[in-house]
PDB file of N, CA and C in Angstrom:
ATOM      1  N   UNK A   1      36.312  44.304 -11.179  1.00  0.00           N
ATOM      2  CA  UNK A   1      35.813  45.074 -12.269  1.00  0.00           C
ATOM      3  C   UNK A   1      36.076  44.367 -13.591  1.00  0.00           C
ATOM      4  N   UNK A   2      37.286  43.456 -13.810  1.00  0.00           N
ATOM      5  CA  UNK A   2      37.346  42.781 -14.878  1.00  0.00           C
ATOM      6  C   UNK A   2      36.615  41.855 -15.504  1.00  0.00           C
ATOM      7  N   UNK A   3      35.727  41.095 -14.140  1.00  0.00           N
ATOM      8  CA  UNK A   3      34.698  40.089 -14.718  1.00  0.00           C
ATOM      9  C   UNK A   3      33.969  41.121 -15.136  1.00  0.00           C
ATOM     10  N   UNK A   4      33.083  42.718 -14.669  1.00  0.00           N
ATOM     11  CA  UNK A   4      32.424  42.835 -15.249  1.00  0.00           C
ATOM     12  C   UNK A   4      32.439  43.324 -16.716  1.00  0.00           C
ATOM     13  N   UNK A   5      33.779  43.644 -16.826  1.00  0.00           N
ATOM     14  CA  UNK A   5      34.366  44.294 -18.517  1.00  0.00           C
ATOM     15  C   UNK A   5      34.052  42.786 -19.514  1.00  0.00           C
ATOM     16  N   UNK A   6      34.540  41.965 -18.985  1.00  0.00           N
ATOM     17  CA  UNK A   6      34.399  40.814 -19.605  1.00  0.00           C
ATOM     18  C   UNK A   6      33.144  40.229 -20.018  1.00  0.00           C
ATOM     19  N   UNK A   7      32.050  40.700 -19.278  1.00  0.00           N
ATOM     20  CA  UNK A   7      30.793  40.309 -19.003  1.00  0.00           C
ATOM     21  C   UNK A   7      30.485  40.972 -20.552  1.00  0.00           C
ATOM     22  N   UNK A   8      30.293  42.033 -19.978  1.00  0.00           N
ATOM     23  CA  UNK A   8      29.985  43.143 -21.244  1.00  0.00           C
ATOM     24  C   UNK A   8      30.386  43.341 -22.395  1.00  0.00           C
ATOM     25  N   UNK A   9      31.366  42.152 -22.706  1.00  0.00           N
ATOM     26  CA  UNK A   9      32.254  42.458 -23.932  1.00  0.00           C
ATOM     27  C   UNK A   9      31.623  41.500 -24.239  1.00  0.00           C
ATOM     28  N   UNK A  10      30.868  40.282 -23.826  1.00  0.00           N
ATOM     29  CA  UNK A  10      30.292  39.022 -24.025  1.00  0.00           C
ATOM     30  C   UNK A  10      28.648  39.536 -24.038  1.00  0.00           C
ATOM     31  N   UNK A  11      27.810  40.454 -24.109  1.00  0.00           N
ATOM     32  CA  UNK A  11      26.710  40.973 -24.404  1.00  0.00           C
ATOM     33  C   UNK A  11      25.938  40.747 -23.026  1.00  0.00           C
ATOM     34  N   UNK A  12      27.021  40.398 -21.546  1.00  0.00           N
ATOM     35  CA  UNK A  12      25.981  39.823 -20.473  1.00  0.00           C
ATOM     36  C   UNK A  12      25.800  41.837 -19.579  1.00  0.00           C
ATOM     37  N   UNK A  13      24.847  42.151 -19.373  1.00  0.00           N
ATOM     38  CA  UNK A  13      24.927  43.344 -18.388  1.00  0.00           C
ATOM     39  C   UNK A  13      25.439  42.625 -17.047  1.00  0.00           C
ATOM     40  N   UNK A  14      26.313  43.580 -16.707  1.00  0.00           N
ATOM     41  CA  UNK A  14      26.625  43.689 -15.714  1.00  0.00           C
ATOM     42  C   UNK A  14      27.029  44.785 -14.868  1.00  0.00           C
ATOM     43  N   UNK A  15      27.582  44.782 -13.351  1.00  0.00           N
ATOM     44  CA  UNK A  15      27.801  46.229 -12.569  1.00  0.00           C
ATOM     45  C   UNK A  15      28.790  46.454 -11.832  1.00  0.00           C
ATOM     46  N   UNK A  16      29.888  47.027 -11.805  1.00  0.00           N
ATOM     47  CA  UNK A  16      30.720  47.154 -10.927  1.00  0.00           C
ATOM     48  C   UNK A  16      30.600  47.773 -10.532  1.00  0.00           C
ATOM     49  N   UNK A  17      30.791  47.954  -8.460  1.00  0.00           N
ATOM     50  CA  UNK A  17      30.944  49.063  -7.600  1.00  0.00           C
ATOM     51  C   UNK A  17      32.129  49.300  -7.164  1.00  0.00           C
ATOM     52  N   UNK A  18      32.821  50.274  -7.162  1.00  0.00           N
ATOM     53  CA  UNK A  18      34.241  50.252  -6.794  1.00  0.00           C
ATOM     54  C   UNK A  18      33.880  51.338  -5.262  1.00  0.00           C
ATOM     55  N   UNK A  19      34.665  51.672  -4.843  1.00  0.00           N
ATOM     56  CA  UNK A  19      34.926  52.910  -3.808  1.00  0.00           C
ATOM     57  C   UNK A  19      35.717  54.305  -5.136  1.00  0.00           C
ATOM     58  N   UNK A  20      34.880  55.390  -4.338  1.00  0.00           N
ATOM     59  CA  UNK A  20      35.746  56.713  -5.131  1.00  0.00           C
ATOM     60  C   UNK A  20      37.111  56.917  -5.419  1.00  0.00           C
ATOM     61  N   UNK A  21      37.831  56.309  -4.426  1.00  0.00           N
ATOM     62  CA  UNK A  21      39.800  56.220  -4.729  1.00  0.00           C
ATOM     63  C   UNK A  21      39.832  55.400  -5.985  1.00  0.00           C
ATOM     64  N   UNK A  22      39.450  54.614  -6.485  1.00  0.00           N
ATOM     65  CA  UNK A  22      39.646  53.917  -7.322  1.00  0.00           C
ATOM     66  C   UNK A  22      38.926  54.046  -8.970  1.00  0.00           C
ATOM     67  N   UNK A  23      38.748  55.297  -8.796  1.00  0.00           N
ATOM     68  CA  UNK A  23      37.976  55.750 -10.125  1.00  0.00           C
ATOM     69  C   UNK A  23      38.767  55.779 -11.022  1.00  0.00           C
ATOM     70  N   UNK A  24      39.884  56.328 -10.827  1.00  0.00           N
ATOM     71  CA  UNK A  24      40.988  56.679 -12.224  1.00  0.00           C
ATOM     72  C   UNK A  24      41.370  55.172 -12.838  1.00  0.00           C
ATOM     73  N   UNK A  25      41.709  54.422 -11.210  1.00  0.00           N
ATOM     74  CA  UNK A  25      42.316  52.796 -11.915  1.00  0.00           C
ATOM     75  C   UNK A  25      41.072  52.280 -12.498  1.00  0.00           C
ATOM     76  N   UNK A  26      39.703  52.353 -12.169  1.00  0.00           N
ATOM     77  CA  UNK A  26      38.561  52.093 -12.737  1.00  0.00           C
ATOM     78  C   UNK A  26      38.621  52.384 -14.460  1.00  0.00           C
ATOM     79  N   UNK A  27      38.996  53.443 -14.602  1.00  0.00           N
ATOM     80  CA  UNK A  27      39.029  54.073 -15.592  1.00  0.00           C
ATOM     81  C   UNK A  27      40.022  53.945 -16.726  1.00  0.00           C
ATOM     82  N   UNK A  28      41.279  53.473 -16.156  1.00  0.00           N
ATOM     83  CA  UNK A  28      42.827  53.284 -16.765  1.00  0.00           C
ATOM     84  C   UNK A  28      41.951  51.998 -17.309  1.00  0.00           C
ATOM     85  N   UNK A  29      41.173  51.147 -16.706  1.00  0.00           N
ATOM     86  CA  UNK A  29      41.265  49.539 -16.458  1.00  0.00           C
ATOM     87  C   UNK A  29      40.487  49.158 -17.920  1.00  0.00           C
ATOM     88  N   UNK A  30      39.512  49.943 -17.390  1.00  0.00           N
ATOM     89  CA  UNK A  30      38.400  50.148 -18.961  1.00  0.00           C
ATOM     90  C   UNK A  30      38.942  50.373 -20.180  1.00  0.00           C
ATOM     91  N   UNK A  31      39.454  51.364 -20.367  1.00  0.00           N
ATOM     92  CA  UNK A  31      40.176  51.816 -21.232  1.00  0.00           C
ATOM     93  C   UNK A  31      41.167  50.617 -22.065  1.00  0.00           C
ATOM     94  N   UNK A  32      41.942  49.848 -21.400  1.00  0.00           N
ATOM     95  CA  UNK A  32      43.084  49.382 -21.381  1.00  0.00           C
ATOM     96  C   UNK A  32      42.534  47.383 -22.223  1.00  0.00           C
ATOM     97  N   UNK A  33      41.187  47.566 -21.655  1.00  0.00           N
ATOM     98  CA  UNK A  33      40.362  46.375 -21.863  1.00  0.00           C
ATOM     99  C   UNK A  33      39.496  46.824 -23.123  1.00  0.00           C
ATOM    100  N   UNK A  34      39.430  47.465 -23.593  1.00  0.00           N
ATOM    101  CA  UNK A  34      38.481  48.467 -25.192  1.00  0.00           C
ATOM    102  C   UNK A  34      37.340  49.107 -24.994  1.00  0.00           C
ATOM    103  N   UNK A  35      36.981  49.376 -23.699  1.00  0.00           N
ATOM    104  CA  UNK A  35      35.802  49.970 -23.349  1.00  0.00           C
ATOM    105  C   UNK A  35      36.199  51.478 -22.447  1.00  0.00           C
ATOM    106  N   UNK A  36      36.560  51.634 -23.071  1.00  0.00           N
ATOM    107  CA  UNK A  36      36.811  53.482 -22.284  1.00  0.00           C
ATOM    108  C   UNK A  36      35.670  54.316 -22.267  1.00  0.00           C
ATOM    109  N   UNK A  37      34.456  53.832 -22.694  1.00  0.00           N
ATOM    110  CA  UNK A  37      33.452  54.304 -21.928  1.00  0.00           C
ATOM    111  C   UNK A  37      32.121  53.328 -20.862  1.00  0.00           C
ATOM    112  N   UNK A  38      33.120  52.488 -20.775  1.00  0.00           N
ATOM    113  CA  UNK A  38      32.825  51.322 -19.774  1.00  0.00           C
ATOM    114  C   UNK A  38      32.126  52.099 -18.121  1.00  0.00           C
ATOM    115  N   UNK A  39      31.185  52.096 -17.825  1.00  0.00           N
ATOM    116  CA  UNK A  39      30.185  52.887 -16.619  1.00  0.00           C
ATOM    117  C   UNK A  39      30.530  51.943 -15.187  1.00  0.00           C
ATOM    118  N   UNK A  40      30.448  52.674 -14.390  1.00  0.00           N
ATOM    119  CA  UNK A  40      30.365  51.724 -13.016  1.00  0.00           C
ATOM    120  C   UNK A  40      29.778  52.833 -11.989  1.00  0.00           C
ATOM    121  N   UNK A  41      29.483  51.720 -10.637  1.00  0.00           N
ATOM    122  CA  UNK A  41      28.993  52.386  -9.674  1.00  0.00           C
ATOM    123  C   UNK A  41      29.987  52.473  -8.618  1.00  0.00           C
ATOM    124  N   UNK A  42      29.664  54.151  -8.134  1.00  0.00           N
ATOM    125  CA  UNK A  42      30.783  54.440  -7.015  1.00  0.00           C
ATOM    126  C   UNK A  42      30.423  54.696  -5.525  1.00  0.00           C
ATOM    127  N   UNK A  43      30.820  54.113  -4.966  1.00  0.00           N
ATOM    128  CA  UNK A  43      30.432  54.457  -3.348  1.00  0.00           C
ATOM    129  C   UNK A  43      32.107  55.041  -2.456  1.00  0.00           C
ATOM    130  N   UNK A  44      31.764  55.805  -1.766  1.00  0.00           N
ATOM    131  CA  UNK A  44      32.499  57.154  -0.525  1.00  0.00           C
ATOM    132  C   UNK A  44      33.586  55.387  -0.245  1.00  0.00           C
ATOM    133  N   UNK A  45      34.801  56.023  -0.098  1.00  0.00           N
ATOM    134  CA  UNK A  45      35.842  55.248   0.492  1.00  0.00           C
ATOM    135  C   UNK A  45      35.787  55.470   1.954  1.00  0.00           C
ATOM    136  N   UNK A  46      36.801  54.812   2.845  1.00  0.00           N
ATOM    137  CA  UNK A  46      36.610  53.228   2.609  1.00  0.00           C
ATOM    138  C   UNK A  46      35.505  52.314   3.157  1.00  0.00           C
ATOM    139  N   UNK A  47      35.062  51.292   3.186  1.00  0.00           N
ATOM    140  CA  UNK A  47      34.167  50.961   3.590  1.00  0.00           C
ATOM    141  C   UNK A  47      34.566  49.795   4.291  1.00  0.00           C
ATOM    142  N   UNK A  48      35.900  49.427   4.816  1.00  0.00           N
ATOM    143  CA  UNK A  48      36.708  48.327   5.452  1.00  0.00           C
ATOM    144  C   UNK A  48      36.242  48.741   7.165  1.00  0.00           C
ATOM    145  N   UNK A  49      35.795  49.947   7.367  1.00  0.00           N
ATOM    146  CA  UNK A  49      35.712  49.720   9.056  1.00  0.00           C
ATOM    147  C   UNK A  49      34.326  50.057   9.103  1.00  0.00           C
ATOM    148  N   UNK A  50      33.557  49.928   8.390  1.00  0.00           N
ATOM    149  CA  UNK A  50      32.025  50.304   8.368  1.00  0.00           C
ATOM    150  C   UNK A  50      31.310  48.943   9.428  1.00  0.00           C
ATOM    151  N   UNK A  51      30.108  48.926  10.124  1.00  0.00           N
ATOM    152  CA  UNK A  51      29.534  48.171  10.370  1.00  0.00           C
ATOM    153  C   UNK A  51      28.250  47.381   9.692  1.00  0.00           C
ATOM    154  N   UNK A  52      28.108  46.436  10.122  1.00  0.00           N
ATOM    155  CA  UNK A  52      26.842  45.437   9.221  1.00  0.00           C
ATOM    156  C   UNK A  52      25.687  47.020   8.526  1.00  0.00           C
ATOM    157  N   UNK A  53      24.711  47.501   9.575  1.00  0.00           N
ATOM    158  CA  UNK A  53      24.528  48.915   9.774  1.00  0.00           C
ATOM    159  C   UNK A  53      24.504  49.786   8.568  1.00  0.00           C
ATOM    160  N   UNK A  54      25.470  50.039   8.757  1.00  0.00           N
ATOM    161  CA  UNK A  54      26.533  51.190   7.813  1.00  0.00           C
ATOM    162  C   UNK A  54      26.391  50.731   6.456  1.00  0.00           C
ATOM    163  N   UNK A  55      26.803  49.161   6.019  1.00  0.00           N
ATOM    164  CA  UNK A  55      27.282  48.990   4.710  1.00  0.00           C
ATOM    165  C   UNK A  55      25.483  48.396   4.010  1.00  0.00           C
ATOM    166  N   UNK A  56      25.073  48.036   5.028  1.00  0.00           N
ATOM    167  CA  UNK A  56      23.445  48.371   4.446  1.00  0.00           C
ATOM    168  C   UNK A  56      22.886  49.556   3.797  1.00  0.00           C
ATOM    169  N   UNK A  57      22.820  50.302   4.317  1.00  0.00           N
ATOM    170  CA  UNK A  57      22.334  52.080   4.206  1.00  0.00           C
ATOM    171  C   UNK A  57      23.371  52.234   3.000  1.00  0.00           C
ATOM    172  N   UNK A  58      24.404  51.648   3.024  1.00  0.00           N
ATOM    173  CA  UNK A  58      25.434  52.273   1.398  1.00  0.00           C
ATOM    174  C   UNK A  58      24.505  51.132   0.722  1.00  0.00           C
ATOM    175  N   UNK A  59      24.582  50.386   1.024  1.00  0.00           N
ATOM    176  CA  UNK A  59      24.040  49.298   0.099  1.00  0.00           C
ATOM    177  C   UNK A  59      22.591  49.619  -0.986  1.00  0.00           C
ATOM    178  N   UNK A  60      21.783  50.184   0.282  1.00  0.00           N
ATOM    179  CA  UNK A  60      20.539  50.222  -0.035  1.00  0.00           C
ATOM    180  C   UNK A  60      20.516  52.101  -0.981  1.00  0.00           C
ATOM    181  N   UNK A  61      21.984  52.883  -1.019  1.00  0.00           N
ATOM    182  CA  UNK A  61      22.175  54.162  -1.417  1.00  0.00           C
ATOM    183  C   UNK A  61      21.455  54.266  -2.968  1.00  0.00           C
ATOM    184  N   UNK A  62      23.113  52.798  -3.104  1.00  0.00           N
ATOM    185  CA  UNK A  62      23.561  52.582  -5.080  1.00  0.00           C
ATOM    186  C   UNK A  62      22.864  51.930  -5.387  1.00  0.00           C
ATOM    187  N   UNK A  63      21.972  50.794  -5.099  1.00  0.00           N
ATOM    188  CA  UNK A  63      21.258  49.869  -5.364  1.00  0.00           C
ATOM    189  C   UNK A  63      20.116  50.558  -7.058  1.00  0.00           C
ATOM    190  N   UNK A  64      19.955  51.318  -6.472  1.00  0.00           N
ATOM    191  CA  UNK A  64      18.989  52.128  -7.390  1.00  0.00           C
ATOM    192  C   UNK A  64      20.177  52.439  -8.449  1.00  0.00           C
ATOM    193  N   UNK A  65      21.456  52.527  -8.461  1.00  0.00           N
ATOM    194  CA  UNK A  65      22.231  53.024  -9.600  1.00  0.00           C
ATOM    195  C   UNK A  65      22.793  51.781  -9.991  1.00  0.00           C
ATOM    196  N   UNK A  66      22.562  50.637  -9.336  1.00  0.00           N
ATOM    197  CA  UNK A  66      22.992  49.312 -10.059  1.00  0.00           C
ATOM    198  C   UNK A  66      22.215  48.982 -11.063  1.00  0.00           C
ATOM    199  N   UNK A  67      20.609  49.492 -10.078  1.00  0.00           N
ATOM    200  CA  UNK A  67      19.873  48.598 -11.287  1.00  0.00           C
ATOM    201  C   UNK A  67      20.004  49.610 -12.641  1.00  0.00           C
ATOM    202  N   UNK A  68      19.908  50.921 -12.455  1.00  0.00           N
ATOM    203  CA  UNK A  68      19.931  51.870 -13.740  1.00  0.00           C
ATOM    204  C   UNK A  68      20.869  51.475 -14.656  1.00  0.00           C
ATOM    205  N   UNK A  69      21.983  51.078 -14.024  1.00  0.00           N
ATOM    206  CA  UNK A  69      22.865  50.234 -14.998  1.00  0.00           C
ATOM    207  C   UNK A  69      23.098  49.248 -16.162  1.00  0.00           C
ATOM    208  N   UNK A  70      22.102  48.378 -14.916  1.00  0.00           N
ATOM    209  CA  UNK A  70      21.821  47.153 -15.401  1.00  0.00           C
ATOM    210  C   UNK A  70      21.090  47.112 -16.723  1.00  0.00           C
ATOM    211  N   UNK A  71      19.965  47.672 -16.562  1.00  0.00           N
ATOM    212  CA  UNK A  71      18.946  48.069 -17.338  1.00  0.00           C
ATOM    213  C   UNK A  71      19.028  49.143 -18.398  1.00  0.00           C
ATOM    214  N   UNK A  72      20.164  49.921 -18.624  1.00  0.00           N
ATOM    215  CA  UNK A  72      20.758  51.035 -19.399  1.00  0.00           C
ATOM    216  C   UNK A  72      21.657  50.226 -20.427  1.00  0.00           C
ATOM    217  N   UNK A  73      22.562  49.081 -20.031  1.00  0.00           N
ATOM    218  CA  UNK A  73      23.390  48.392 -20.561  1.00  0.00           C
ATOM    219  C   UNK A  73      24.724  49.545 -20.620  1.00  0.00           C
ATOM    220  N   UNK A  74      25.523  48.853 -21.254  1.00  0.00           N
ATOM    221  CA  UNK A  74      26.914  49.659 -21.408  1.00  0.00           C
ATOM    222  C   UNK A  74      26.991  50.772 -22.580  1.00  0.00           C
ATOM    223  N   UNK A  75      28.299  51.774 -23.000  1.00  0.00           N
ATOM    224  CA  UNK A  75      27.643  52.219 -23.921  1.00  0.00           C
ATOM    225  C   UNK A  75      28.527  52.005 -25.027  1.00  0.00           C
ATOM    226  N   UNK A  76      29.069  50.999 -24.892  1.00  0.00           N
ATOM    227  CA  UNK A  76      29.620  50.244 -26.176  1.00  0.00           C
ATOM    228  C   UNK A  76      29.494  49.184 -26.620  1.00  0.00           C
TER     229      UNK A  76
END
């Protein structure tokens, strides 16, 4: 998530996907870097025992909320 804070602090769009457990540290992280309203994309934890399958269909979920991202830019 830091390259993408970094990205964005440098005018490049970019997207981070984290898993849902990690929203708050998502959030501490932003904050802590000058962007506390720094956006990312979240997908259902965990995704460590998922199959090829599985992490497609997530893949193909957010994809549509990456690009909204992308294309929204940050909001600072």
């Amino acid at each position: 998530m830091l390259d993408s804070i970094v990205f964005e602090q440098q005018g490049i769009p970019s997207a981070s996907i984290i898993t849902d457990v990690f929203q708050a540290t998502g959030r501490a992280m932003a904050r802590s870097w000058g962007l506390p309203n720094f956006r990312f994309v979240m997908m259902p934890h965990p995704i460590a025992n998922l199959n090829e399958e599985q992490l497609d269909q997530r893949a193909r979920e957010i994809a549509p909320k990456v690009i909204e991202l992308l294309r929204e830019g940050q909001a600072d």
